[in-house]
N, C-alpha and C. Protein backbone atom coordinates (compact mmCIF):
# COMPACT_ATOMS: atom_id res chain seq x y z
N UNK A 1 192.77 123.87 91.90
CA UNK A 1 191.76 124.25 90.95
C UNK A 1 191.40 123.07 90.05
N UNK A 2 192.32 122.30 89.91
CA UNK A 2 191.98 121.00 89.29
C UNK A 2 191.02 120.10 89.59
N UNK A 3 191.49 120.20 90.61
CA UNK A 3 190.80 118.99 91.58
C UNK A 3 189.02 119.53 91.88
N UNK A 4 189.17 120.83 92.03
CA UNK A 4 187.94 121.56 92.14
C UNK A 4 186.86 121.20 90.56
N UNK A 5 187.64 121.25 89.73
CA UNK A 5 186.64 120.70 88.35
C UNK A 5 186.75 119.57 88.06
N UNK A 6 187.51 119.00 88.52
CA UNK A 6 187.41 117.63 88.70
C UNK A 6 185.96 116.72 89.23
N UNK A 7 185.68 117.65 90.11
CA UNK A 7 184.57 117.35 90.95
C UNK A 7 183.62 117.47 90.44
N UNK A 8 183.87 118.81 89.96
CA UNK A 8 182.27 119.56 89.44
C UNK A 8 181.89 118.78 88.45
N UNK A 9 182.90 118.28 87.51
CA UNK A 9 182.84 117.84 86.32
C UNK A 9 181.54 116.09 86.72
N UNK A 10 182.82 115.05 87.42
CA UNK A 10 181.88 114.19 88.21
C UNK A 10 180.26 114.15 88.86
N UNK A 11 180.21 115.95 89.58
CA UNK A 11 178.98 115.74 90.12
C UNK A 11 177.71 116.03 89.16
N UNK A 12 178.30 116.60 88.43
CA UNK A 12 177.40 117.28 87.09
C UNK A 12 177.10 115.94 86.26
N UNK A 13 177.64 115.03 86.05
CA UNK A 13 177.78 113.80 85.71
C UNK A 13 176.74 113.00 85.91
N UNK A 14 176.89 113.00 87.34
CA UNK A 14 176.05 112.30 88.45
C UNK A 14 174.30 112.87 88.06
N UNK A 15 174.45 114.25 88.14
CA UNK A 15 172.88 114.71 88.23
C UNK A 15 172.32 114.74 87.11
N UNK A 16 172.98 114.35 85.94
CA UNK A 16 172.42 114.10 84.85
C UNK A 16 172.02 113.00 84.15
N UNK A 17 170.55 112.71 83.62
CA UNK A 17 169.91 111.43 83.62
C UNK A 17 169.62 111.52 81.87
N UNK A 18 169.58 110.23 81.52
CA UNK A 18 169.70 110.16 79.92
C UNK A 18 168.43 110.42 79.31
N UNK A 19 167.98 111.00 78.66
CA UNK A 19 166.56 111.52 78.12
C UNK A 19 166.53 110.91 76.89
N UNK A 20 167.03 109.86 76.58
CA UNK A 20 166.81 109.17 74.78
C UNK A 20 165.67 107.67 75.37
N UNK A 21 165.56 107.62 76.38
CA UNK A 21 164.54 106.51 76.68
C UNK A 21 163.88 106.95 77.90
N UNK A 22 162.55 106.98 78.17
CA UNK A 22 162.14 107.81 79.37
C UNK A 22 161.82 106.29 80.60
N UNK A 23 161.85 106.53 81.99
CA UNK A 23 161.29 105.77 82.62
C UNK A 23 160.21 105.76 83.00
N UNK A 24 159.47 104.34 82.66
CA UNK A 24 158.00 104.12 82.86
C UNK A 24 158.41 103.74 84.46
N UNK A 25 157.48 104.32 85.78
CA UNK A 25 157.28 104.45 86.82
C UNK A 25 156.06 103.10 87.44
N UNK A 26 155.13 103.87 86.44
CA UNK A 26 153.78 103.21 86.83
C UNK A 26 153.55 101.86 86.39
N UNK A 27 153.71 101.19 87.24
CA UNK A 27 153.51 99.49 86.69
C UNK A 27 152.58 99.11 87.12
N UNK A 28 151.68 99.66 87.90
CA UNK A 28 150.64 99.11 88.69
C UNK A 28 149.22 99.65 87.44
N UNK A 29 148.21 99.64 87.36
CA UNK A 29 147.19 99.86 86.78
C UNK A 29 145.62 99.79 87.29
N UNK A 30 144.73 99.81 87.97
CA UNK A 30 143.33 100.01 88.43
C UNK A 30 142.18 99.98 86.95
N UNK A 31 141.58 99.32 86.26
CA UNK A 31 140.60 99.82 85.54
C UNK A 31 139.26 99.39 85.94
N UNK A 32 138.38 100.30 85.79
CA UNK A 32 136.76 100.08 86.04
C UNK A 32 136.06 100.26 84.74
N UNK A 33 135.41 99.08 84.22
CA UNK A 33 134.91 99.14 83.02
C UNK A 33 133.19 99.91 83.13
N UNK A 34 133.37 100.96 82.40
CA UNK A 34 132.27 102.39 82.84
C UNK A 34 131.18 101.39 81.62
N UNK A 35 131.61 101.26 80.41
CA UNK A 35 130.60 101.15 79.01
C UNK A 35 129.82 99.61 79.96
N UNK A 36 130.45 98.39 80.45
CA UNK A 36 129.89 97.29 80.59
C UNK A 36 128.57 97.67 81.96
N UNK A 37 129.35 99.07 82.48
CA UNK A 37 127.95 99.26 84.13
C UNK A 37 127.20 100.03 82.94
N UNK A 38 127.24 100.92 81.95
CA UNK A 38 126.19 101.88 81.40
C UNK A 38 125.20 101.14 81.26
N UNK A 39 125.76 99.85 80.08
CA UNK A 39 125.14 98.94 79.64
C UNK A 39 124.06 98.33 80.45
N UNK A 40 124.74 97.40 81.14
CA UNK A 40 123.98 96.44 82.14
C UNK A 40 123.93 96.41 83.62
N UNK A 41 124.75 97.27 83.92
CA UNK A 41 124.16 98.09 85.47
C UNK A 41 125.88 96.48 86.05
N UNK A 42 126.44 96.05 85.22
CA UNK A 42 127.40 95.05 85.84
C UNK A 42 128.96 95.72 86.26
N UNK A 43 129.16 95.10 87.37
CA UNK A 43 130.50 96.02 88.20
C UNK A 43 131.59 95.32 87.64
N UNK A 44 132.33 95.86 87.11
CA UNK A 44 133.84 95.42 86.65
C UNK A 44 135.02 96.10 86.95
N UNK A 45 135.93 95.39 87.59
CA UNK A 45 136.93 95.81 87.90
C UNK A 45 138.23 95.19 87.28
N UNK A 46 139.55 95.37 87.03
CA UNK A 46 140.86 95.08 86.52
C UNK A 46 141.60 95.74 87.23
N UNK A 47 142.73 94.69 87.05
CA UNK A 47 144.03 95.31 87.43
C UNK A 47 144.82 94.67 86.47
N UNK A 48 145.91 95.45 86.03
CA UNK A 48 147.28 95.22 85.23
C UNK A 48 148.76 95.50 85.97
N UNK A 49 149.67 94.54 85.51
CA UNK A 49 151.27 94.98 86.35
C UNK A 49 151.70 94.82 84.65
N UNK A 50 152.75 95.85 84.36
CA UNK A 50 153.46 96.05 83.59
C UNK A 50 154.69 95.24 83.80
N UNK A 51 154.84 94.12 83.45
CA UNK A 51 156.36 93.17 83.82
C UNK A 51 157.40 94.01 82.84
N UNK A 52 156.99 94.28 81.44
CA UNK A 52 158.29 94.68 80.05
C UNK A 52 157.14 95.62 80.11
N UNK A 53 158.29 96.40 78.76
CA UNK A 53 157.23 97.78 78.24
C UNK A 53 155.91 97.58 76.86
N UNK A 54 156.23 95.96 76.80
CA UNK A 54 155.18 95.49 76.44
C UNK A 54 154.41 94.42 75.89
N UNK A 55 154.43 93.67 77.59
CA UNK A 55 153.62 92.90 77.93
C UNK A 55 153.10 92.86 78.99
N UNK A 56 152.08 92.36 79.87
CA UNK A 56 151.34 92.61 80.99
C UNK A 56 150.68 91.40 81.62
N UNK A 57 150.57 91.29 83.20
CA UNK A 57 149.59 90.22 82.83
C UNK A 57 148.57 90.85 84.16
N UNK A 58 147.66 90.81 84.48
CA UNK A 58 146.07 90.81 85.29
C UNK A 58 145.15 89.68 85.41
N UNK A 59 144.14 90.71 85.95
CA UNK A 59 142.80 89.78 86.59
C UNK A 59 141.90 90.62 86.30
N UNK A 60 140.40 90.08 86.57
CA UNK A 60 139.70 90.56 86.27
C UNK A 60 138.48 90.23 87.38
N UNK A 61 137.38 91.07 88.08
CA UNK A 61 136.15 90.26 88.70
C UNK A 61 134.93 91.05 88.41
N UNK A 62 134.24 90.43 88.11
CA UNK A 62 132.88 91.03 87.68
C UNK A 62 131.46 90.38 88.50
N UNK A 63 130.59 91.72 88.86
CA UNK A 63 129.77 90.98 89.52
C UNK A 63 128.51 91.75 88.98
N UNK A 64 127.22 90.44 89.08
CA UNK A 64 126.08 91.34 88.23
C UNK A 64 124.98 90.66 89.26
N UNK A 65 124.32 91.51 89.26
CA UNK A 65 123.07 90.92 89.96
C UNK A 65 121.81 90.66 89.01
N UNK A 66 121.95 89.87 87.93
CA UNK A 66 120.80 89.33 86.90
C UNK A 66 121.73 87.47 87.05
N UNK A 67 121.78 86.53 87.56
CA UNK A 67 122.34 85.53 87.31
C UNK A 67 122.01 85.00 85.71
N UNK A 68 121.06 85.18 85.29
CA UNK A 68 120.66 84.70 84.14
C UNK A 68 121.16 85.77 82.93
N UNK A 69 121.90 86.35 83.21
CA UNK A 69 122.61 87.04 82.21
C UNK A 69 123.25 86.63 81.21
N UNK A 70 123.84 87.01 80.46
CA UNK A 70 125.03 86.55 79.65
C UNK A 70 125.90 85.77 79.78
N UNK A 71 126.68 86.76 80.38
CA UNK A 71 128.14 85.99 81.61
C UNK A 71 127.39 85.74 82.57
N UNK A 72 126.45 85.13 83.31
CA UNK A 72 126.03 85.34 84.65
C UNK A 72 126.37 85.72 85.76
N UNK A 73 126.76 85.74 87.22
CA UNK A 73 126.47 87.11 88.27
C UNK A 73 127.71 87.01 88.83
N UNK A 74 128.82 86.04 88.48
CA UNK A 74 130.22 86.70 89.01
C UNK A 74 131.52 85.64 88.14
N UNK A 75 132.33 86.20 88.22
CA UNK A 75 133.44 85.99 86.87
C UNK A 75 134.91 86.60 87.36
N UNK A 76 135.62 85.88 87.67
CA UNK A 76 137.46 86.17 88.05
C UNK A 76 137.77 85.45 86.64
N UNK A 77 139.24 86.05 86.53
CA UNK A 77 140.16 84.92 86.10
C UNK A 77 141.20 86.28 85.73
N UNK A 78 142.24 85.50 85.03
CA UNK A 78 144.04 85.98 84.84
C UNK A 78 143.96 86.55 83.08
N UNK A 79 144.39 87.45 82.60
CA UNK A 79 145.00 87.89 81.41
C UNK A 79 146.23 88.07 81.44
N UNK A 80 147.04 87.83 79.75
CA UNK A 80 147.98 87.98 79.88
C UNK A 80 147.96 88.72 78.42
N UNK A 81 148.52 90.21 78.42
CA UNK A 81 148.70 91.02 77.12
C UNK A 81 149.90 91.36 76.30
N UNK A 82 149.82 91.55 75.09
CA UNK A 82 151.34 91.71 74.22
C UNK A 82 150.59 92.92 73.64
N UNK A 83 151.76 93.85 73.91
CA UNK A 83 151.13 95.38 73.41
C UNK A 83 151.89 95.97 71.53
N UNK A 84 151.12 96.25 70.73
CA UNK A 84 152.13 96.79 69.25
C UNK A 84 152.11 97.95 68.88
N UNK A 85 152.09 99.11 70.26
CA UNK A 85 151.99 100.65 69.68
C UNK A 85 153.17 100.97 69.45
N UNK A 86 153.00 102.33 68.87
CA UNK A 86 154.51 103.13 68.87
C UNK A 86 155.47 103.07 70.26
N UNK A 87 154.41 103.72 71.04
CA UNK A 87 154.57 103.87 72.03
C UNK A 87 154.87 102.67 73.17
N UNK A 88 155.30 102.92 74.62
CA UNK A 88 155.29 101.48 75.23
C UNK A 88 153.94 101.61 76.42
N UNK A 89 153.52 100.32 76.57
CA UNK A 89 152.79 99.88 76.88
C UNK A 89 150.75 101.12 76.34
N UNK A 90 150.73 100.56 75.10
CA UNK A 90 149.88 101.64 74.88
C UNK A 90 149.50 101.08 73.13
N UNK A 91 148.16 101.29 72.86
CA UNK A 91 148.10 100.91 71.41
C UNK A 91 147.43 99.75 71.26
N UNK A 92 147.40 99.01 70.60
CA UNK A 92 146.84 98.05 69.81
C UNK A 92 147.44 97.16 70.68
N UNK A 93 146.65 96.43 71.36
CA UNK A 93 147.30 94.53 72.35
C UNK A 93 145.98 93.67 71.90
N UNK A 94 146.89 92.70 72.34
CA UNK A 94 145.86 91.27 71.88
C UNK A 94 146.16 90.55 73.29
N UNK A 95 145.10 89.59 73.82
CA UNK A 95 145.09 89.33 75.22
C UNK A 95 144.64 87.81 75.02
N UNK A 96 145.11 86.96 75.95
CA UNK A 96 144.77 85.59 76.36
C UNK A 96 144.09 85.50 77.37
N UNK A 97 142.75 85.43 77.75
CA UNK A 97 142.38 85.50 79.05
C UNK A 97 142.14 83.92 79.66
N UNK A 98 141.57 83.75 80.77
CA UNK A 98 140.77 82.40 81.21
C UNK A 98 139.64 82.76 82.42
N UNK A 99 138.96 82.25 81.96
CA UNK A 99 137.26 83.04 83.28
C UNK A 99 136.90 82.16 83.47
N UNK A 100 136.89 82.19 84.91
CA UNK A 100 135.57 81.18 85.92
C UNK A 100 133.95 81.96 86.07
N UNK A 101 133.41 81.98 85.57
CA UNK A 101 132.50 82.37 86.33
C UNK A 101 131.13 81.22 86.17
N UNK A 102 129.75 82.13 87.27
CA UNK A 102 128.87 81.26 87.40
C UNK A 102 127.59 82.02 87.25
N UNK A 103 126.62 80.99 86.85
CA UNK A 103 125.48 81.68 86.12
C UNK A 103 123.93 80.68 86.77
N UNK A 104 122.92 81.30 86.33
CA UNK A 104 121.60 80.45 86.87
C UNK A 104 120.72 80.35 85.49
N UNK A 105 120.22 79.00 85.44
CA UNK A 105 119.40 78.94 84.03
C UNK A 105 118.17 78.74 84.65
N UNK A 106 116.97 79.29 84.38
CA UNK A 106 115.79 78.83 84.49
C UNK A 106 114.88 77.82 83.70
N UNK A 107 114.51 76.99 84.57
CA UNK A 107 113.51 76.39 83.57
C UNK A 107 112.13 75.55 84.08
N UNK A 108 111.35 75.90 83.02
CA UNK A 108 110.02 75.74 83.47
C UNK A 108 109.72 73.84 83.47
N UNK A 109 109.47 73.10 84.52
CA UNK A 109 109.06 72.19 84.22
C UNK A 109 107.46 71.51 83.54
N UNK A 110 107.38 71.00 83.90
CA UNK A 110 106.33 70.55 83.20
C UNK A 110 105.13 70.36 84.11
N UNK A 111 105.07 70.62 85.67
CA UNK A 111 104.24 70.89 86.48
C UNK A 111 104.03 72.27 86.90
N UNK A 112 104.67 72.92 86.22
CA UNK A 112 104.71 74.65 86.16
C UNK A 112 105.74 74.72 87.15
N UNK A 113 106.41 74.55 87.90
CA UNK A 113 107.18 74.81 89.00
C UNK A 113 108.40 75.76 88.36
N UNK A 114 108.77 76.52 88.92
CA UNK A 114 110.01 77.30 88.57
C UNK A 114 111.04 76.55 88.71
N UNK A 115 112.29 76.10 88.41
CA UNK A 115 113.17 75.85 88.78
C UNK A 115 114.18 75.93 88.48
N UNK A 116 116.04 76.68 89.62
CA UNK A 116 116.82 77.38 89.27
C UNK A 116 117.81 76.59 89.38
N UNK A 117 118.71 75.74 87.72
CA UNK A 117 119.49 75.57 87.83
C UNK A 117 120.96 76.24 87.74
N UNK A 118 122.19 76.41 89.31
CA UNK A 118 122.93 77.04 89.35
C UNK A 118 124.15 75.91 88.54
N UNK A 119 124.97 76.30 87.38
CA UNK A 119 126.05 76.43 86.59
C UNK A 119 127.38 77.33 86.79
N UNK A 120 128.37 76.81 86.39
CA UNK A 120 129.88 77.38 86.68
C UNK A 120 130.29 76.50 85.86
N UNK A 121 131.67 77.26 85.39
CA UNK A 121 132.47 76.65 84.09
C UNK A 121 133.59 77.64 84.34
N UNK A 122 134.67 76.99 83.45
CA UNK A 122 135.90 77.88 82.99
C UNK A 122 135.99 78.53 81.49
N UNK A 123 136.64 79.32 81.23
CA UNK A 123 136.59 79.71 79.72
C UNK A 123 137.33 80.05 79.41
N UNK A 124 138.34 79.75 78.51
CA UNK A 124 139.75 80.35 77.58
C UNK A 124 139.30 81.16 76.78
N UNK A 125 140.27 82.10 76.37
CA UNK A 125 139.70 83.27 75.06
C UNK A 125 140.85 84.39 74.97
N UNK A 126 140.46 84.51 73.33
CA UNK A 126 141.06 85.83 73.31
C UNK A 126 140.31 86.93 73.17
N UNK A 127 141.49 88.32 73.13
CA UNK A 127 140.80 89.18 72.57
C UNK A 127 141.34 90.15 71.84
N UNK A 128 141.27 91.45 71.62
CA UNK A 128 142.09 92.58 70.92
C UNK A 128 141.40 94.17 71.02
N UNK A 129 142.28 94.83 71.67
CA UNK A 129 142.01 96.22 71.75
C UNK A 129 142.48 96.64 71.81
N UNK A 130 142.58 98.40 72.08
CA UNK A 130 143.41 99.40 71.89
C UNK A 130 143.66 100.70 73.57
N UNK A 131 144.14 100.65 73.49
CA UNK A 131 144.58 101.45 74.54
C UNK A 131 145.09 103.19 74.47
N UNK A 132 144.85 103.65 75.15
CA UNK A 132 144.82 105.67 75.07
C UNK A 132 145.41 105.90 76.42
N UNK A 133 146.83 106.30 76.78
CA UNK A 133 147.16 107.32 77.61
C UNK A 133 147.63 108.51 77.35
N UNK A 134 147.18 109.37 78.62
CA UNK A 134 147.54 110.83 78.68
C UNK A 134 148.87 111.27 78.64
N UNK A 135 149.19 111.94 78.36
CA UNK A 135 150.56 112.48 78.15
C UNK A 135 151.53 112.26 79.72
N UNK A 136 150.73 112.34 81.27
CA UNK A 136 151.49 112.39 82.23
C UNK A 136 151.64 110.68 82.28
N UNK A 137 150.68 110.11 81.61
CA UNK A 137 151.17 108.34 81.78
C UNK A 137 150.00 108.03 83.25
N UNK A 138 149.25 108.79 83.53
CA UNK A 138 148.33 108.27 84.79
C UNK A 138 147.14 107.85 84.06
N UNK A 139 146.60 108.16 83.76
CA UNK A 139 145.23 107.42 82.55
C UNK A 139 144.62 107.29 81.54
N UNK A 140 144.08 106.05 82.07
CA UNK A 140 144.12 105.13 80.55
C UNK A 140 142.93 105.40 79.90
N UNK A 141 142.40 105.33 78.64
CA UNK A 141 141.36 104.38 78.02
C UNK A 141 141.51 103.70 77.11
N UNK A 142 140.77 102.36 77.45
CA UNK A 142 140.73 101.29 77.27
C UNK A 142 139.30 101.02 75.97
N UNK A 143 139.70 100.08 74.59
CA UNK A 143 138.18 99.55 74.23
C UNK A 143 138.85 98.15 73.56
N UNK A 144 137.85 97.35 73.96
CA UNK A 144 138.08 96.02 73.76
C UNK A 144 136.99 94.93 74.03
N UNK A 145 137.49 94.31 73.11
CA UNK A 145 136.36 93.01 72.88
C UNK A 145 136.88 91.48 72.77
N UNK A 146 136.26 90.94 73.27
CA UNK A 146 137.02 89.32 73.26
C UNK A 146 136.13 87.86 73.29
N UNK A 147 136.25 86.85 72.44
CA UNK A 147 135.26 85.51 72.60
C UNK A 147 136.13 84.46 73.36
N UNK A 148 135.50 83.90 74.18
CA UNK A 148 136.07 82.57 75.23
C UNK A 148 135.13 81.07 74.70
N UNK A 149 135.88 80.18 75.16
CA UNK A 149 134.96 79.00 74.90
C UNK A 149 134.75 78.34 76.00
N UNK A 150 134.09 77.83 76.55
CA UNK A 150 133.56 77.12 78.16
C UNK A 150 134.69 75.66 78.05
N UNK A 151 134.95 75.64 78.73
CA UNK A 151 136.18 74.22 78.62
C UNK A 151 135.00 73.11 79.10
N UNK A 152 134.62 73.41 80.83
CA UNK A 152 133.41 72.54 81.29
C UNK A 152 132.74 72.81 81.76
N UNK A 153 131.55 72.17 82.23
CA UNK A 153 131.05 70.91 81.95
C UNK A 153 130.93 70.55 80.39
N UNK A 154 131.04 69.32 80.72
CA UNK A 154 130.53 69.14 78.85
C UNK A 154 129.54 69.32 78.25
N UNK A 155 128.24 69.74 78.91
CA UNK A 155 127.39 70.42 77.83
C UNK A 155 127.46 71.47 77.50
N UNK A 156 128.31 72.47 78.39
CA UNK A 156 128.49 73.97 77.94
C UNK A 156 129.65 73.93 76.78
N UNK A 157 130.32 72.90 76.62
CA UNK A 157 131.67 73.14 75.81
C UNK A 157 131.31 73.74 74.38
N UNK A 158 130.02 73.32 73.87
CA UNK A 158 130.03 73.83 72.51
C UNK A 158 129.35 75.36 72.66
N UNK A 159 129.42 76.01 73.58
CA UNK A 159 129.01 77.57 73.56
C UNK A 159 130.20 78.34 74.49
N UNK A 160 130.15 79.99 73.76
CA UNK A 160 131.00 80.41 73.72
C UNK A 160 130.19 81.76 75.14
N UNK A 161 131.35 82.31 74.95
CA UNK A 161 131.12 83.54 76.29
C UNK A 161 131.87 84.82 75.31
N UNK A 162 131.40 86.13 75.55
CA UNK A 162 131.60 87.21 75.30
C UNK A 162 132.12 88.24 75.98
N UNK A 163 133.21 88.99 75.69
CA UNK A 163 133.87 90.09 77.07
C UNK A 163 133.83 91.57 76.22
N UNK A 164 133.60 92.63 76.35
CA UNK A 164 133.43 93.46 76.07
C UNK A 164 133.69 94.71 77.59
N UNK A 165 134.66 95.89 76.80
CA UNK A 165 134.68 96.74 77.51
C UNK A 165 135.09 98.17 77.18
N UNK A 166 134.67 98.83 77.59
CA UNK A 166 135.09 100.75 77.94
C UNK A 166 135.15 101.00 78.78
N UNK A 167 137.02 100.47 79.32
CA UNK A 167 137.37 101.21 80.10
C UNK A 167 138.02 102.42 80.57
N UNK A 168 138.19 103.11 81.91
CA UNK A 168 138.96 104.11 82.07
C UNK A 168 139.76 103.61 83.87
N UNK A 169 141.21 103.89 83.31
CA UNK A 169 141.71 103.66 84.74
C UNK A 169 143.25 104.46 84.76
N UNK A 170 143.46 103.81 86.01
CA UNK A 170 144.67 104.93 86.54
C UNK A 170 145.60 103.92 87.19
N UNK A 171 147.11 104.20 86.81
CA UNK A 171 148.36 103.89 86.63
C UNK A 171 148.94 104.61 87.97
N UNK A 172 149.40 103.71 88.57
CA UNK A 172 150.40 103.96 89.85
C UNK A 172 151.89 103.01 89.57
């Protein structure tokens, strides 16, 4: 009979898991920025990996079909986030990003001719936003805003680039 609760005692042991810190599962992340397509009809996509419960790092690619846009018509690069909610991974983060992207300037010469010069540069930047998950921990929303500075060529260096987003995504 000893030996019999002995056991029980052990296996009961076994099947019981500590509930004073919960496990985050989902490290993977998907976001599609909905506010930047309302806006300007531009496709944005993210991804995030949760390395700690709070910090992160991603990518980003955006593609627009106006080259003469803002950001112009396509844009990768890497983020890396530090999160300060109550909660983990969730709340108030501030982000380091870096963006390649490439753009088309028009300009009129002086024989009337159209002509399309194509541009590409890199851009460092930060940013800061806030983050909203659901109680099961599968999705997010996302709002955030961020300024970059063009590293090169050297005439772009003294102008800056703009990131803006409302997103919504889902955690695997």
């Amino acid at each position: 009979m000893k030996k019999l609760l002995i056991f029980s005692v052990l296996l009961t042991g076994l099947a019981m898991n500590a509930q004073a810190y919960p496990r985050y599962d989902n490290n993977h992340e998907l976001k599609f920025n909905a506010g930047l397509f309302l806006a300007t009809g531009s496709v944005e996509g993210s991804y995030e990996y949760y390395f700690t419960e709070d910090t992160s790092f991603g990518g980003t690619v955006y593609f627009n079909n106006d080259a003469t846009d803002y950001n112009g018509d396509f844009g990768i690069g890497p983020n890396l986030r530090a999160y300060f909610g109550y909660q983990p991974r969730t709340g108030l983060f501030v982000e380091a990003f870096g963006l390649y992207y490439t753009w088309d300037e028009e300009n009129l010469e002086e024989d009337i001719r159209l002509r399309n010069d194509k541009f590409s540069t890199v851009a460092l930047g930060l940013g800061l936003g806030n983050k909203w998950v659901t109680p099961s921990d599968n999705f997010t929303l996302e709002i955030y805003g961020g300024v970059g500075r063009n590293v090169n060529p050297e005439v772009f260096q003294d102008t800056f680039m703009f990131r803006g987003a409302l997103s919504v995504g889902f955690r695997f």
